[in-house]
N, C-alpha and C. Protein backbone atom coordinates (compact mmCIF):
# COMPACT_ATOMS: atom_id res chain seq x y z
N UNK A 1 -18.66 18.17 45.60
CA UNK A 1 -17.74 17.05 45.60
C UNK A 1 -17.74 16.42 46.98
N UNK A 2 -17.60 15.17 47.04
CA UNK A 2 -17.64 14.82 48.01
C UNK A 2 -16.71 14.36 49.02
N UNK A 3 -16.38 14.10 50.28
CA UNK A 3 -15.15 14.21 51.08
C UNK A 3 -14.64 12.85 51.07
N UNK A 4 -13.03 13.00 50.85
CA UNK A 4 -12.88 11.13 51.15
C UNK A 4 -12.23 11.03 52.45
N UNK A 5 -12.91 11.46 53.80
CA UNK A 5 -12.88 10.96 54.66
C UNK A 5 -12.92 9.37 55.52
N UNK A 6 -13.58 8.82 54.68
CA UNK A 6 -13.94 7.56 54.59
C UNK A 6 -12.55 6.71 54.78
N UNK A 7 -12.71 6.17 55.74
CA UNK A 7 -11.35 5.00 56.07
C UNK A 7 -11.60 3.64 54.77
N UNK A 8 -12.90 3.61 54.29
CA UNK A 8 -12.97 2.47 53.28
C UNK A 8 -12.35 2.09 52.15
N UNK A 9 -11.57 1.16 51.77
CA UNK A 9 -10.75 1.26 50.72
C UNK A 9 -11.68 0.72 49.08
N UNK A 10 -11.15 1.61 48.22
CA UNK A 10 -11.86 1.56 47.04
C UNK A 10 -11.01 0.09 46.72
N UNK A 11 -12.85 -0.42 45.58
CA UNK A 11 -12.43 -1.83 45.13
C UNK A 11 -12.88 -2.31 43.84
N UNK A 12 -13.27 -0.95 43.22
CA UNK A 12 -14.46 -1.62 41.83
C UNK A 12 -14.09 0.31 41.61
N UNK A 13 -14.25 0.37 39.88
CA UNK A 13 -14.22 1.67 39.23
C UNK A 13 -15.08 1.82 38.09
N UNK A 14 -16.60 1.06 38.21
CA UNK A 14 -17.03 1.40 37.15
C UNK A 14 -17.23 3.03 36.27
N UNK A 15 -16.86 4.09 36.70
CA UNK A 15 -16.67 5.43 36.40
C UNK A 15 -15.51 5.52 35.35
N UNK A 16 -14.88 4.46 34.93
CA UNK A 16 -13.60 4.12 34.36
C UNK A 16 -13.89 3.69 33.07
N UNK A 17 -14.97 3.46 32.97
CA UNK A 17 -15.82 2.60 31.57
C UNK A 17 -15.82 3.95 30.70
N UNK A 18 -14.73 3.42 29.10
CA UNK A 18 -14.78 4.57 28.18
C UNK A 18 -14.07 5.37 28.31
N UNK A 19 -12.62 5.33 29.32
CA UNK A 19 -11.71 6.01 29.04
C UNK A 19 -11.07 5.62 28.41
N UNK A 20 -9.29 6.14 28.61
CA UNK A 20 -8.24 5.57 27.99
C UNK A 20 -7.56 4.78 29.35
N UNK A 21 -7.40 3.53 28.95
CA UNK A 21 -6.63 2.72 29.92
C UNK A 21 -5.73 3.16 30.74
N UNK A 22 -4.41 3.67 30.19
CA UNK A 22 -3.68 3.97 30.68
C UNK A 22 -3.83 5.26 31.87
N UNK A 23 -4.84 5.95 31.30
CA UNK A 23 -5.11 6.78 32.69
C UNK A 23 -5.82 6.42 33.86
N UNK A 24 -6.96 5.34 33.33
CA UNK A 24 -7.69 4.48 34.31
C UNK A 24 -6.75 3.97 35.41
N UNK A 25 -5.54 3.37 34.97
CA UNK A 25 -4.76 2.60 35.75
C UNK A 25 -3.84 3.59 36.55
N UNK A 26 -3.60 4.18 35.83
CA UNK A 26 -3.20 5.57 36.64
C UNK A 26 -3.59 6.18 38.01
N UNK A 27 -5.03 6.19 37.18
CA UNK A 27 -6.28 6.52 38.74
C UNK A 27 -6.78 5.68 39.77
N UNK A 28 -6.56 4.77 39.35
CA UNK A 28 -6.65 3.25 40.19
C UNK A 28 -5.80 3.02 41.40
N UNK A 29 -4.65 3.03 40.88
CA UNK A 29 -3.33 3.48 41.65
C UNK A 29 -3.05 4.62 42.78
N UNK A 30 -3.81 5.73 42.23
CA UNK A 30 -3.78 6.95 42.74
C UNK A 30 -4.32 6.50 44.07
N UNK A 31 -5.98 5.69 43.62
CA UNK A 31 -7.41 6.20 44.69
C UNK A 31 -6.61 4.98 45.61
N UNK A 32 -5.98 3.89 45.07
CA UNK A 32 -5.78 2.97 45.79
C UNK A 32 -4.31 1.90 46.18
N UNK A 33 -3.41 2.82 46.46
CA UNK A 33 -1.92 2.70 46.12
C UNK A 33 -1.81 1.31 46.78
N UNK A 34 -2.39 0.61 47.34
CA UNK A 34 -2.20 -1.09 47.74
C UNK A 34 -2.03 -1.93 46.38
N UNK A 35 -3.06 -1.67 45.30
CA UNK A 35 -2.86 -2.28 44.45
C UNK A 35 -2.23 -1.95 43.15
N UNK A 36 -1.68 -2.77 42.34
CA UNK A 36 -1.27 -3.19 41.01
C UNK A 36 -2.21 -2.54 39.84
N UNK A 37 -2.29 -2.17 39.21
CA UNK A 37 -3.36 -1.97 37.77
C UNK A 37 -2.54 -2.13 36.65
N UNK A 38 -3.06 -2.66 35.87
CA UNK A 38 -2.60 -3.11 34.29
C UNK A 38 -3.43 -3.16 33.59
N UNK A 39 -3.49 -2.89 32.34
CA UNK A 39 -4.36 -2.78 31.32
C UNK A 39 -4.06 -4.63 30.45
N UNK A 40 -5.10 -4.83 30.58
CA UNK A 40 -5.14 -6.28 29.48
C UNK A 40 -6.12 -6.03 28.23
N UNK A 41 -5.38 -6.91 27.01
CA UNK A 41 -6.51 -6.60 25.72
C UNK A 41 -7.37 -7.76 26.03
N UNK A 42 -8.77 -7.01 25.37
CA UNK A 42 -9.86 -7.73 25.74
C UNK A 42 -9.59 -9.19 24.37
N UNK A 43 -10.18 -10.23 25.53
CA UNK A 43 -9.77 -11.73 24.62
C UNK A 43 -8.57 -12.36 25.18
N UNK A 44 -7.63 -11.54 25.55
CA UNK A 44 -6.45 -11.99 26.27
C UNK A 44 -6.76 -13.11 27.42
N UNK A 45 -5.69 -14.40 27.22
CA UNK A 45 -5.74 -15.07 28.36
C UNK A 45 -5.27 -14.64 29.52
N UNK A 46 -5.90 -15.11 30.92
CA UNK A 46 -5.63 -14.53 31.83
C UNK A 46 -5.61 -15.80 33.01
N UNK A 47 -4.82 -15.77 34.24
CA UNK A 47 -5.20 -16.40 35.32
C UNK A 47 -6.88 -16.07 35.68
N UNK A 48 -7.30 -17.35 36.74
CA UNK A 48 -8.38 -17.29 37.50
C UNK A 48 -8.17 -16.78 38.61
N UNK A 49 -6.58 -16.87 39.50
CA UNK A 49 -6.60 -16.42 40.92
C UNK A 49 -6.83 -15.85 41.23
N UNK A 50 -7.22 -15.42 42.43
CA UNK A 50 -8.33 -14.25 42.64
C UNK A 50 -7.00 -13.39 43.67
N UNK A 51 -6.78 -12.24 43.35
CA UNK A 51 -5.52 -11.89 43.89
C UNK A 51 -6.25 -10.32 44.47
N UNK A 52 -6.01 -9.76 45.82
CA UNK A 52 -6.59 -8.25 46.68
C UNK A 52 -5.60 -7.41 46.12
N UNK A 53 -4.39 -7.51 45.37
CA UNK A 53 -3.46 -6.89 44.62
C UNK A 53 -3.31 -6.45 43.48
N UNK A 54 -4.65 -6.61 42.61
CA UNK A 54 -4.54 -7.01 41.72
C UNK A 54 -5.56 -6.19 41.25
N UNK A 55 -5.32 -4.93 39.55
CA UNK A 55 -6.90 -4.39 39.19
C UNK A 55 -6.54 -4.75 37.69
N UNK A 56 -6.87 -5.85 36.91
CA UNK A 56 -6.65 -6.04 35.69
C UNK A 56 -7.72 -4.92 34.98
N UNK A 57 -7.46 -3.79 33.88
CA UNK A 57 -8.31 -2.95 33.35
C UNK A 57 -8.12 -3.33 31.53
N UNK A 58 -9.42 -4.01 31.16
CA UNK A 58 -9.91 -4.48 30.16
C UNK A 58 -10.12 -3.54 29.35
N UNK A 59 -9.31 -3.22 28.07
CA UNK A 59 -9.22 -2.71 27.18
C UNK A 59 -9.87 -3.53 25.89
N UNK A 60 -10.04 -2.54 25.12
CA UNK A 60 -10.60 -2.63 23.03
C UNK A 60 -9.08 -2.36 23.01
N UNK A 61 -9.34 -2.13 21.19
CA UNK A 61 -8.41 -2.41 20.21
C UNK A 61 -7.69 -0.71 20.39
N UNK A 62 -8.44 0.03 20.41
CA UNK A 62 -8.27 1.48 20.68
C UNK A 62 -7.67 1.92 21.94
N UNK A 63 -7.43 0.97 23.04
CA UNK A 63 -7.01 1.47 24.25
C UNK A 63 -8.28 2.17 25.73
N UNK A 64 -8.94 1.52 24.99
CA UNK A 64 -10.44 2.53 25.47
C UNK A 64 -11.17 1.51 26.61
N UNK A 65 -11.39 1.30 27.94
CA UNK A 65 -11.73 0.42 29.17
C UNK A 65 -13.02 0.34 28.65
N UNK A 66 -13.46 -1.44 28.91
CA UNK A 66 -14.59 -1.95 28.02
C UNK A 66 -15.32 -3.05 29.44
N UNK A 67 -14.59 -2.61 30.59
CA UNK A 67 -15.58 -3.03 31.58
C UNK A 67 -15.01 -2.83 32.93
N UNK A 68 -15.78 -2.32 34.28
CA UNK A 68 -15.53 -2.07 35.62
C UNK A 68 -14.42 -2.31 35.80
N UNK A 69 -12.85 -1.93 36.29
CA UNK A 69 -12.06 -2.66 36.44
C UNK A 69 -12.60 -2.57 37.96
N UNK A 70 -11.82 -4.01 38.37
CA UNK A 70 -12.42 -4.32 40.07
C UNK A 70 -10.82 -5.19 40.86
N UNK A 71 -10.54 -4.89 42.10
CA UNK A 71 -9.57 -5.93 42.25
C UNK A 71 -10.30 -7.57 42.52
N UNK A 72 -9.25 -8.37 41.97
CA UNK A 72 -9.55 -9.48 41.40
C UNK A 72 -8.03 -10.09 41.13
C-alpha cells in the first residue's frame, strides 16, 4: 500500500467506477474533506460552472457510479 505522504490534493476518482454512490461520495469526502460530493442521476440537468468545491458522482438507475467523479 502506498503512503499518503504526499502534500497533493486528490482531484479525479476513477477507482470509483462501479460502486455504490453513496459510498463513493463518502470516500471522496474522506480522501478530500475541501470538497462537496453528491451523487446525480445520470441524464439529470446540471449547471456548467466549473466549481474546486464541487465532486458531482454520476449514478445509473441502480445507484451504481457510471463515470470518474472529478471536482468540477
Amino acid at each position: 500500500m502506498a503512503s499518503s505522504t504526499s502534500t497533493e490534493t486528490k482531484n479525479s476518482w476513477p477507482e470509483l467506477v462501479g460502486t455504490k454512490g453513496e459510498e463513493a461520495a463518502a470516500t471522496i469526502i474522506r480522501e478530500n474533506p475541501s470538497v462537496k460530493a453528491h451523487t446525480v442521476n445520470e441524464g439529470s440537468f446540471v449547471t456548467f460552472d466549473m466549481r474546486r468545491d464541487r465532486v458531482r458522482v454520476w449514478i445509473d438507475e441502480h445507484g451504481v457510479v457510471t463515470k470518474a467523479p472529478k471536482i468540477g
